[in-house]
ModelCIF file with pLDDT and N, C-alpha, C, O atoms, coordinates in Angstrom:
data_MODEL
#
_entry.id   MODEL 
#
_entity.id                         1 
_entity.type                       polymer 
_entity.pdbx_number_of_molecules   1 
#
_entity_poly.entity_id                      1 
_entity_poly.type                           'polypeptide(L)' 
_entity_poly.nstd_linkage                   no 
_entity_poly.nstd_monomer                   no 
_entity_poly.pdbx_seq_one_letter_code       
;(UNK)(UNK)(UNK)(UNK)(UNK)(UNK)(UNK)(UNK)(UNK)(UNK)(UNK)(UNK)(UNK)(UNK)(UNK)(UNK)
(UNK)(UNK)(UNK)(UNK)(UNK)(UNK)(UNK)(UNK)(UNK)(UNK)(UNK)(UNK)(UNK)(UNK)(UNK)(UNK)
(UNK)(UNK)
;
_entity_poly.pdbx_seq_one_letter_code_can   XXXXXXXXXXXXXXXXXXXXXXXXXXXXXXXXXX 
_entity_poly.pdbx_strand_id                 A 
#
loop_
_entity_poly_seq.entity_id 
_entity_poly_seq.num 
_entity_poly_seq.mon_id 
_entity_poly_seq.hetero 
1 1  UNK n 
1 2  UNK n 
1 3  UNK n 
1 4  UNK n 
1 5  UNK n 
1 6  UNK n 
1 7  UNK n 
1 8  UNK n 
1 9  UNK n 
1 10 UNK n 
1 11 UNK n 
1 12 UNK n 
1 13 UNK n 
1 14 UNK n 
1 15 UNK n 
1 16 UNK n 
1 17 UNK n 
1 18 UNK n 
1 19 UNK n 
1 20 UNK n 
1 21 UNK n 
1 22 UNK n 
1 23 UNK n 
1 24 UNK n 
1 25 UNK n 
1 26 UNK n 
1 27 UNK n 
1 28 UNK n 
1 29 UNK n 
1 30 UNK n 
1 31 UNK n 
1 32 UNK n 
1 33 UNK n 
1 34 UNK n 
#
_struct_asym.id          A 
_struct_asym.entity_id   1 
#
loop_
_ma_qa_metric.id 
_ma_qa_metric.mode 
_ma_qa_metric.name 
_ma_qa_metric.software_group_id 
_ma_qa_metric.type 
1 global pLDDT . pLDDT 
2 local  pLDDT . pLDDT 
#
_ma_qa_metric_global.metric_id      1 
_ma_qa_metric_global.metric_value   72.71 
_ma_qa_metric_global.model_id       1 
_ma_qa_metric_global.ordinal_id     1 
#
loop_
_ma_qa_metric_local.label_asym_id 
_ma_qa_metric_local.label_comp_id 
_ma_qa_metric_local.label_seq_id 
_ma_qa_metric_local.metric_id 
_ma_qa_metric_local.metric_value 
_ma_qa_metric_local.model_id 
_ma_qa_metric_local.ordinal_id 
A UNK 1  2 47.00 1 1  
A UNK 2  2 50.00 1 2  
A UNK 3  2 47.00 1 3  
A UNK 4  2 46.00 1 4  
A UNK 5  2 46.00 1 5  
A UNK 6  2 46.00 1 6  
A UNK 7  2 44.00 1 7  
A UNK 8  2 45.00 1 8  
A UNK 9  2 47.00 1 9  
A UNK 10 2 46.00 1 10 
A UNK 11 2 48.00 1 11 
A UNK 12 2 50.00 1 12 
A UNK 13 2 60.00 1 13 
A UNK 14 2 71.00 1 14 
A UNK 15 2 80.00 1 15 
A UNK 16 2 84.00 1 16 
A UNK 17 2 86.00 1 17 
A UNK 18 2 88.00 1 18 
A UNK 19 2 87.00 1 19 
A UNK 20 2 88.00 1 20 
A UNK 21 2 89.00 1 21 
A UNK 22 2 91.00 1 22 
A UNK 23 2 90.00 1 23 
A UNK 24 2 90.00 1 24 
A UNK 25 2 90.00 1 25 
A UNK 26 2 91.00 1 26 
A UNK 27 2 90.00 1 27 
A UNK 28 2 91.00 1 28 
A UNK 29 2 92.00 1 29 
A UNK 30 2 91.00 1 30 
A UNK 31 2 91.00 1 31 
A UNK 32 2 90.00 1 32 
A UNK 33 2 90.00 1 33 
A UNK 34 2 90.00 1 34 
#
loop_
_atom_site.group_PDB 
_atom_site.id 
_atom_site.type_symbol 
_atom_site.label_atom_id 
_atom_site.label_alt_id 
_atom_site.label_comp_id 
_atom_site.label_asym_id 
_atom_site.label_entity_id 
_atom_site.label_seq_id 
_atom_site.pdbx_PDB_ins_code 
_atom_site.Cartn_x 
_atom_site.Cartn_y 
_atom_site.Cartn_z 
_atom_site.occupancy 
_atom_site.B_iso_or_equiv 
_atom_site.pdbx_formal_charge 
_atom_site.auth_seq_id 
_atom_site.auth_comp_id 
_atom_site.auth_asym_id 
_atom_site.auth_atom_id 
_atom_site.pdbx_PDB_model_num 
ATOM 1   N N  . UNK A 1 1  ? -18.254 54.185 -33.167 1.00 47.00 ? 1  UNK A N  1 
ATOM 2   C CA . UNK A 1 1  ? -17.279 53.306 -33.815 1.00 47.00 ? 1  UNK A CA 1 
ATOM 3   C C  . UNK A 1 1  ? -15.954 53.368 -33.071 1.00 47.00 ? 1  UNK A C  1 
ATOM 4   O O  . UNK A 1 1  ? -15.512 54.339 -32.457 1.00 47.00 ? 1  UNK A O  1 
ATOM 5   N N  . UNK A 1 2  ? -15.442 52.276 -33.214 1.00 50.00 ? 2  UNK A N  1 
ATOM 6   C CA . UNK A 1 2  ? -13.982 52.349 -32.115 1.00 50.00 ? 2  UNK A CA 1 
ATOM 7   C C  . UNK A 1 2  ? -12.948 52.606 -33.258 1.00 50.00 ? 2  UNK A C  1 
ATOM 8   O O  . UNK A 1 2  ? -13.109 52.228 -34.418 1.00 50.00 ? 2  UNK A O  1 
ATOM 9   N N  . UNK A 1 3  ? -11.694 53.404 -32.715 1.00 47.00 ? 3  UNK A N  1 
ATOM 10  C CA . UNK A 1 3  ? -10.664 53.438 -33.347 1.00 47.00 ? 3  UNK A CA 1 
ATOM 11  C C  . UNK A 1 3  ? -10.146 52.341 -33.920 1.00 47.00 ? 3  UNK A C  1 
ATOM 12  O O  . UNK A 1 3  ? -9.740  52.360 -35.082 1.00 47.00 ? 3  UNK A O  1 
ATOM 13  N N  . UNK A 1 4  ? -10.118 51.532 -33.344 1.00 46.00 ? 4  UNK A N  1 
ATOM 14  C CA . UNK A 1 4  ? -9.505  50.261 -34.007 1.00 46.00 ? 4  UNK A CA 1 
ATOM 15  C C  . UNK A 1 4  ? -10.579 49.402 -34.534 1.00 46.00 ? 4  UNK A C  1 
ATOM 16  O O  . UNK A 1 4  ? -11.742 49.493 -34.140 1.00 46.00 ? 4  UNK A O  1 
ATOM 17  N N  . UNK A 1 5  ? -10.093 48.388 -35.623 1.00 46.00 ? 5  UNK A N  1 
ATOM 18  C CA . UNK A 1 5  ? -11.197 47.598 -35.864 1.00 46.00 ? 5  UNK A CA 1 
ATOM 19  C C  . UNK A 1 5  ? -11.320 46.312 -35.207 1.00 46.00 ? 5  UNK A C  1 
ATOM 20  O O  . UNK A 1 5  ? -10.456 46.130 -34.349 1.00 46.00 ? 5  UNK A O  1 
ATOM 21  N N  . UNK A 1 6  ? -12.177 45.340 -35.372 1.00 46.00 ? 6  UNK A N  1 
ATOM 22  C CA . UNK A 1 6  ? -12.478 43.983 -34.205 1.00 46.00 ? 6  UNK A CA 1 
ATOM 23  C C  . UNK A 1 6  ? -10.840 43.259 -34.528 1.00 46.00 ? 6  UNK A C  1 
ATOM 24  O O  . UNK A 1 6  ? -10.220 42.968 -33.505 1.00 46.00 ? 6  UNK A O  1 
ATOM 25  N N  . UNK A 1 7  ? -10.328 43.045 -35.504 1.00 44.00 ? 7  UNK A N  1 
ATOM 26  C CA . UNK A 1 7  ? -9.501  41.814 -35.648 1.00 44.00 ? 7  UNK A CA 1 
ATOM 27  C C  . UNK A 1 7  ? -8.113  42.377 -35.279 1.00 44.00 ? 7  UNK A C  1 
ATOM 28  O O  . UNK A 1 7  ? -7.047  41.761 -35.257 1.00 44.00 ? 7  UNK A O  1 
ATOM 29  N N  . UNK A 1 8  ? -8.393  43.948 -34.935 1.00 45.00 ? 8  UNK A N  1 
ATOM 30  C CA . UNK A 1 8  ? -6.893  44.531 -34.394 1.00 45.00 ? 8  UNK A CA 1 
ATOM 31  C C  . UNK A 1 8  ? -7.170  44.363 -33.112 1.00 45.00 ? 8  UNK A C  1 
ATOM 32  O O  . UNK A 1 8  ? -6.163  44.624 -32.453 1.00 45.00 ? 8  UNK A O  1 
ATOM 33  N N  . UNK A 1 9  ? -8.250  43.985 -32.312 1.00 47.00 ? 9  UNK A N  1 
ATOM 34  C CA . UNK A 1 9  ? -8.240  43.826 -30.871 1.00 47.00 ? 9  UNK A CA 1 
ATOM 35  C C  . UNK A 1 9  ? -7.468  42.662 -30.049 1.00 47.00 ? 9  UNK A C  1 
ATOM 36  O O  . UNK A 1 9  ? -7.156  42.570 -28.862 1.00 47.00 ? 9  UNK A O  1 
ATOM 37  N N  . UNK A 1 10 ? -7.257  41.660 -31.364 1.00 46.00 ? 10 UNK A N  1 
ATOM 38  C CA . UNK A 1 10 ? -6.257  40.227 -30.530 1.00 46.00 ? 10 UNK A CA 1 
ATOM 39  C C  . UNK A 1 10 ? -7.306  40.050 -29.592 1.00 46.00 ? 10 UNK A C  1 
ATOM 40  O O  . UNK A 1 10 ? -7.147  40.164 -28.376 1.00 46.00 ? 10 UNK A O  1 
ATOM 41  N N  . UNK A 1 11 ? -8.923  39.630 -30.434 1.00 48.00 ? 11 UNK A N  1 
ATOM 42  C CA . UNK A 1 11 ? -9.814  38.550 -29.517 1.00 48.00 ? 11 UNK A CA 1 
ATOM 43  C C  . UNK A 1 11 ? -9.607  37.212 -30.318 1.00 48.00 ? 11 UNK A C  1 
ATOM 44  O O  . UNK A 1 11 ? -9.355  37.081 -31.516 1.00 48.00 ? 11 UNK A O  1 
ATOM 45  N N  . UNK A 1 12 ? -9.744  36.458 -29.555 1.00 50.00 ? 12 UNK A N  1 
ATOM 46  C CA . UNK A 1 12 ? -9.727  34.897 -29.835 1.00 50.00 ? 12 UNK A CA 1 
ATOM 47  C C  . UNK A 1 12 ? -10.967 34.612 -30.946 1.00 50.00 ? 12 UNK A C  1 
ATOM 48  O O  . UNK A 1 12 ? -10.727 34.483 -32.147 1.00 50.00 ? 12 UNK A O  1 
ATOM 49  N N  . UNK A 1 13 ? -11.982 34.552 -30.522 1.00 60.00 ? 13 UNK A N  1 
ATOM 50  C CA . UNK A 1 13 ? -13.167 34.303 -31.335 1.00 60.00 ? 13 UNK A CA 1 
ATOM 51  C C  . UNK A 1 13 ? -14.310 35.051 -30.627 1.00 60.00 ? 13 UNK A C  1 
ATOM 52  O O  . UNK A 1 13 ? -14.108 35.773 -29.651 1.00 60.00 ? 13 UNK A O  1 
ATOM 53  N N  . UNK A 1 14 ? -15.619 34.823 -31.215 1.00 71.00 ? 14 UNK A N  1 
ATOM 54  C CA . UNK A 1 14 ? -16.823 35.662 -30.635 1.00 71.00 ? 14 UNK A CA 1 
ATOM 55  C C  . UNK A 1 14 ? -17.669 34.208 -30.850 1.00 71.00 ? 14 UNK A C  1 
ATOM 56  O O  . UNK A 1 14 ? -17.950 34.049 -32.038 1.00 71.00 ? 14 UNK A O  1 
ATOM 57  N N  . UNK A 1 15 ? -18.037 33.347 -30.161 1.00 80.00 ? 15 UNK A N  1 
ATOM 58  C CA . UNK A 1 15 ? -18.360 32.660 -30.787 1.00 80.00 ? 15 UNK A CA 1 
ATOM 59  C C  . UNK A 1 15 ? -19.573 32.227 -29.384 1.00 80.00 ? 15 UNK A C  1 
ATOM 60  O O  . UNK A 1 15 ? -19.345 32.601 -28.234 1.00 80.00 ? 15 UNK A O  1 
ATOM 61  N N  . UNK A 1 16 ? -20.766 31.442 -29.738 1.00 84.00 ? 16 UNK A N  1 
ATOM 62  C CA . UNK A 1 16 ? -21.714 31.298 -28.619 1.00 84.00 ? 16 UNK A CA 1 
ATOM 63  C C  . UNK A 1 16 ? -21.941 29.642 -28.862 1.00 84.00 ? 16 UNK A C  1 
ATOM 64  O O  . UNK A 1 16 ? -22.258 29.378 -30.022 1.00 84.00 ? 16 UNK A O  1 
ATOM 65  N N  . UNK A 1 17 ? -21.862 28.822 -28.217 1.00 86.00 ? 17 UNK A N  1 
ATOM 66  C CA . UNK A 1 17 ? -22.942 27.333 -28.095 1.00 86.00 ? 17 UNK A CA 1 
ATOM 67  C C  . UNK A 1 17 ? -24.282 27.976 -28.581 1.00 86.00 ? 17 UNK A C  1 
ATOM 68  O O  . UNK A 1 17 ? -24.836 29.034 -28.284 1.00 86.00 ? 17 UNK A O  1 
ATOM 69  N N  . UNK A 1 18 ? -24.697 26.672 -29.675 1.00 88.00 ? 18 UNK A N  1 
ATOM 70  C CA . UNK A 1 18 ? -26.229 26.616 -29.902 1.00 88.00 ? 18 UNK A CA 1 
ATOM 71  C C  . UNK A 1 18 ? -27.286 26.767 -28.443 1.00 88.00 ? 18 UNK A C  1 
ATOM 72  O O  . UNK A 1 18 ? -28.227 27.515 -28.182 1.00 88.00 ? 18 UNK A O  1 
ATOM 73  N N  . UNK A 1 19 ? -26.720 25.858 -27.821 1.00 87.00 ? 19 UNK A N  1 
ATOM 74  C CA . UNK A 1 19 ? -27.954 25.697 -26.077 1.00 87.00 ? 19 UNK A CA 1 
ATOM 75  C C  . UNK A 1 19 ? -27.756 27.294 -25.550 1.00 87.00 ? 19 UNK A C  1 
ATOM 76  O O  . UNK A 1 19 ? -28.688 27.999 -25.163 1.00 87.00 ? 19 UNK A O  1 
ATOM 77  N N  . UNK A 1 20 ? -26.802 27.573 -25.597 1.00 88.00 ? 20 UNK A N  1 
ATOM 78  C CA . UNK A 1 20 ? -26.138 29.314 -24.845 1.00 88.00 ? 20 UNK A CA 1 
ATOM 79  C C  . UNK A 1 20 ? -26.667 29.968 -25.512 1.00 88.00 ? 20 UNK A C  1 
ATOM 80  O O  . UNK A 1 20 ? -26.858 31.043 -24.943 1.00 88.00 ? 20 UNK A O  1 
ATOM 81  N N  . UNK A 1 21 ? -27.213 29.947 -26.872 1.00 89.00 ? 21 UNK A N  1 
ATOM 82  C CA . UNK A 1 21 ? -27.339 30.935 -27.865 1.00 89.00 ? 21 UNK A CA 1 
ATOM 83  C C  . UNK A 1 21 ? -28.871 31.065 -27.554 1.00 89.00 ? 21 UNK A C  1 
ATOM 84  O O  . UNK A 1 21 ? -29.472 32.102 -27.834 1.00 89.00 ? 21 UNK A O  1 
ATOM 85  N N  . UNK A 1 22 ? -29.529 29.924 -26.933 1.00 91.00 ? 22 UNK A N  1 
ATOM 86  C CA . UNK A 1 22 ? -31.005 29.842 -27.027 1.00 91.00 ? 22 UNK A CA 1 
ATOM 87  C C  . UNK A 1 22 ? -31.241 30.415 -25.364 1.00 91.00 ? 22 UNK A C  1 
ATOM 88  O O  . UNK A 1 22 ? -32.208 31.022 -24.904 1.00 91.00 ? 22 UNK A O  1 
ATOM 89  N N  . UNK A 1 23 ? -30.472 30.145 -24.954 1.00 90.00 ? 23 UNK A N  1 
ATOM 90  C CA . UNK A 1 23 ? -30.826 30.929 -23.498 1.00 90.00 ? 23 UNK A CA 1 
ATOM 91  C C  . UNK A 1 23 ? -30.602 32.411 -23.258 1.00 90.00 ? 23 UNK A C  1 
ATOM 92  O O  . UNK A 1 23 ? -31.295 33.127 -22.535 1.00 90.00 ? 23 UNK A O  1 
ATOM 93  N N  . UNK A 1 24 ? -29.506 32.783 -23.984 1.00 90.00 ? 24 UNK A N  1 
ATOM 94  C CA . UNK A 1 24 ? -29.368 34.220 -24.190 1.00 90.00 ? 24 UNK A CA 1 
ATOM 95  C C  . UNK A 1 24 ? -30.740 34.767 -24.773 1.00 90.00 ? 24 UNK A C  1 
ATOM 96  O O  . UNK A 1 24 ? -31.622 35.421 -24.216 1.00 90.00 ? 24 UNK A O  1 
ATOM 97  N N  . UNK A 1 25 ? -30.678 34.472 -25.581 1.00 90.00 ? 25 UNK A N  1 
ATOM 98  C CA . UNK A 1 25 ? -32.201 34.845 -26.513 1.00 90.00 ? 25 UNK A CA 1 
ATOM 99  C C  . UNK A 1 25 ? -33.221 34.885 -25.597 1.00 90.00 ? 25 UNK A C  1 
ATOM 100 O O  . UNK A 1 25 ? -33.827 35.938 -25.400 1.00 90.00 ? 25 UNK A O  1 
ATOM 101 N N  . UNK A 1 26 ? -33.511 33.790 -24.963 1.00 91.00 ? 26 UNK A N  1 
ATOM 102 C CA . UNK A 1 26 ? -34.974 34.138 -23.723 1.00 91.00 ? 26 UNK A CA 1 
ATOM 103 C C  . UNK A 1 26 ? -34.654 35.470 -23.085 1.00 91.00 ? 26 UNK A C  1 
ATOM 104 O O  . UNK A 1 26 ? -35.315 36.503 -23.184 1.00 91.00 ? 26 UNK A O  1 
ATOM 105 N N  . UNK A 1 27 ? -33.865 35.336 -22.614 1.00 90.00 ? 27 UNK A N  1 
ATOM 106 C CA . UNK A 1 27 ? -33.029 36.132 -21.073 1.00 90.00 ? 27 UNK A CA 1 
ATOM 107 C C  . UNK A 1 27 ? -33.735 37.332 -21.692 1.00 90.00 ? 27 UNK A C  1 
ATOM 108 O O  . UNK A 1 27 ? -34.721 37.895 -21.217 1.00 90.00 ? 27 UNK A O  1 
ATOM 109 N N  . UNK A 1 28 ? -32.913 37.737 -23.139 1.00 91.00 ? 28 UNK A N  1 
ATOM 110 C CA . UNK A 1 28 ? -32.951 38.866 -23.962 1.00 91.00 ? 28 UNK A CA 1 
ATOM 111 C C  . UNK A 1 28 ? -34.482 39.226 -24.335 1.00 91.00 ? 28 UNK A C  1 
ATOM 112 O O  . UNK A 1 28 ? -34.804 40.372 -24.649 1.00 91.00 ? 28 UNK A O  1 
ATOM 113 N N  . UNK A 1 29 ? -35.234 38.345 -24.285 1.00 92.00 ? 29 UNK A N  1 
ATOM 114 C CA . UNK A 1 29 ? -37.018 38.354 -24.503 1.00 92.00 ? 29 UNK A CA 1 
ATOM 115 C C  . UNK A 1 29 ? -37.652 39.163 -23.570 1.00 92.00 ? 29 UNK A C  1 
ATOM 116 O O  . UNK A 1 29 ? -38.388 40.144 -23.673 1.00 92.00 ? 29 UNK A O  1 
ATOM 117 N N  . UNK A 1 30 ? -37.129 38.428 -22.481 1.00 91.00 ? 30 UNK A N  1 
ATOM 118 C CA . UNK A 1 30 ? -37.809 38.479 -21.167 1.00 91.00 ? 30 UNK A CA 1 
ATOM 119 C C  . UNK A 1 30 ? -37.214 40.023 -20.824 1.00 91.00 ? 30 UNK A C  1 
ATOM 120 O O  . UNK A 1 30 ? -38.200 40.711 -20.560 1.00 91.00 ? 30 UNK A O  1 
ATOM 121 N N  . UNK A 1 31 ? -36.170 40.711 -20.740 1.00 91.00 ? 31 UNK A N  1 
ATOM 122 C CA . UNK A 1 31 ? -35.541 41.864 -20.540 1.00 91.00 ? 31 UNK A CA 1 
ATOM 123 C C  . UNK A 1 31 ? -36.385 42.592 -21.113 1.00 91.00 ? 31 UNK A C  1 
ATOM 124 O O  . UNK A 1 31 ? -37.057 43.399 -20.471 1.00 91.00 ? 31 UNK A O  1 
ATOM 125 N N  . UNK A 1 32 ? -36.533 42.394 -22.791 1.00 90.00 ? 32 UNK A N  1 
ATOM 126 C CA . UNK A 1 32 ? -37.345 43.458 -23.372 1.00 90.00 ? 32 UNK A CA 1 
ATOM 127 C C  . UNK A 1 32 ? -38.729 43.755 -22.485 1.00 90.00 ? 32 UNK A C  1 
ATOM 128 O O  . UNK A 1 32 ? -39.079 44.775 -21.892 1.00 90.00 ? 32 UNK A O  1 
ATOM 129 N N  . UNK A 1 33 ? -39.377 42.458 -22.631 1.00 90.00 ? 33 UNK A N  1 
ATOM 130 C CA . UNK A 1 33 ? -40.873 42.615 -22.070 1.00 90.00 ? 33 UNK A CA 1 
ATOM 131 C C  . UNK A 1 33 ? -40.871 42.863 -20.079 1.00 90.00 ? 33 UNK A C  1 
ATOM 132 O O  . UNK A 1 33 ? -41.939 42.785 -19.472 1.00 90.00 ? 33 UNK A O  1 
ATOM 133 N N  . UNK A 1 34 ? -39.684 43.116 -19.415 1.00 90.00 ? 34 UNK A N  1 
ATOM 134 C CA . UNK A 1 34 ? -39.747 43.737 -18.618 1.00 90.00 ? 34 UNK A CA 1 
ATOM 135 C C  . UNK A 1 34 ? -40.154 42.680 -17.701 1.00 90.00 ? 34 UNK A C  1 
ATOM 136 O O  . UNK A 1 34 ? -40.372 42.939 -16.518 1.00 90.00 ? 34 UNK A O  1 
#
């Protein structure tokens, strides 16, 4: 756990595109299964 919490970090947003969100996800598939 970090000392500080997320909204004391002064990030903008966390935010992903639907199309980005679906390519991450493969990427992330494919990593697991090596």
């Amino acid at each position: 756990q970090a000392r500080k919490k997320d909204d004391e970090k002064d990030r903008k947003q966390y935010t992903v595109s639907e199309s980005m969100h679906k390519k991450l996800t493969a990427a992330l598939e494919a990593l697991q299964e090596e």
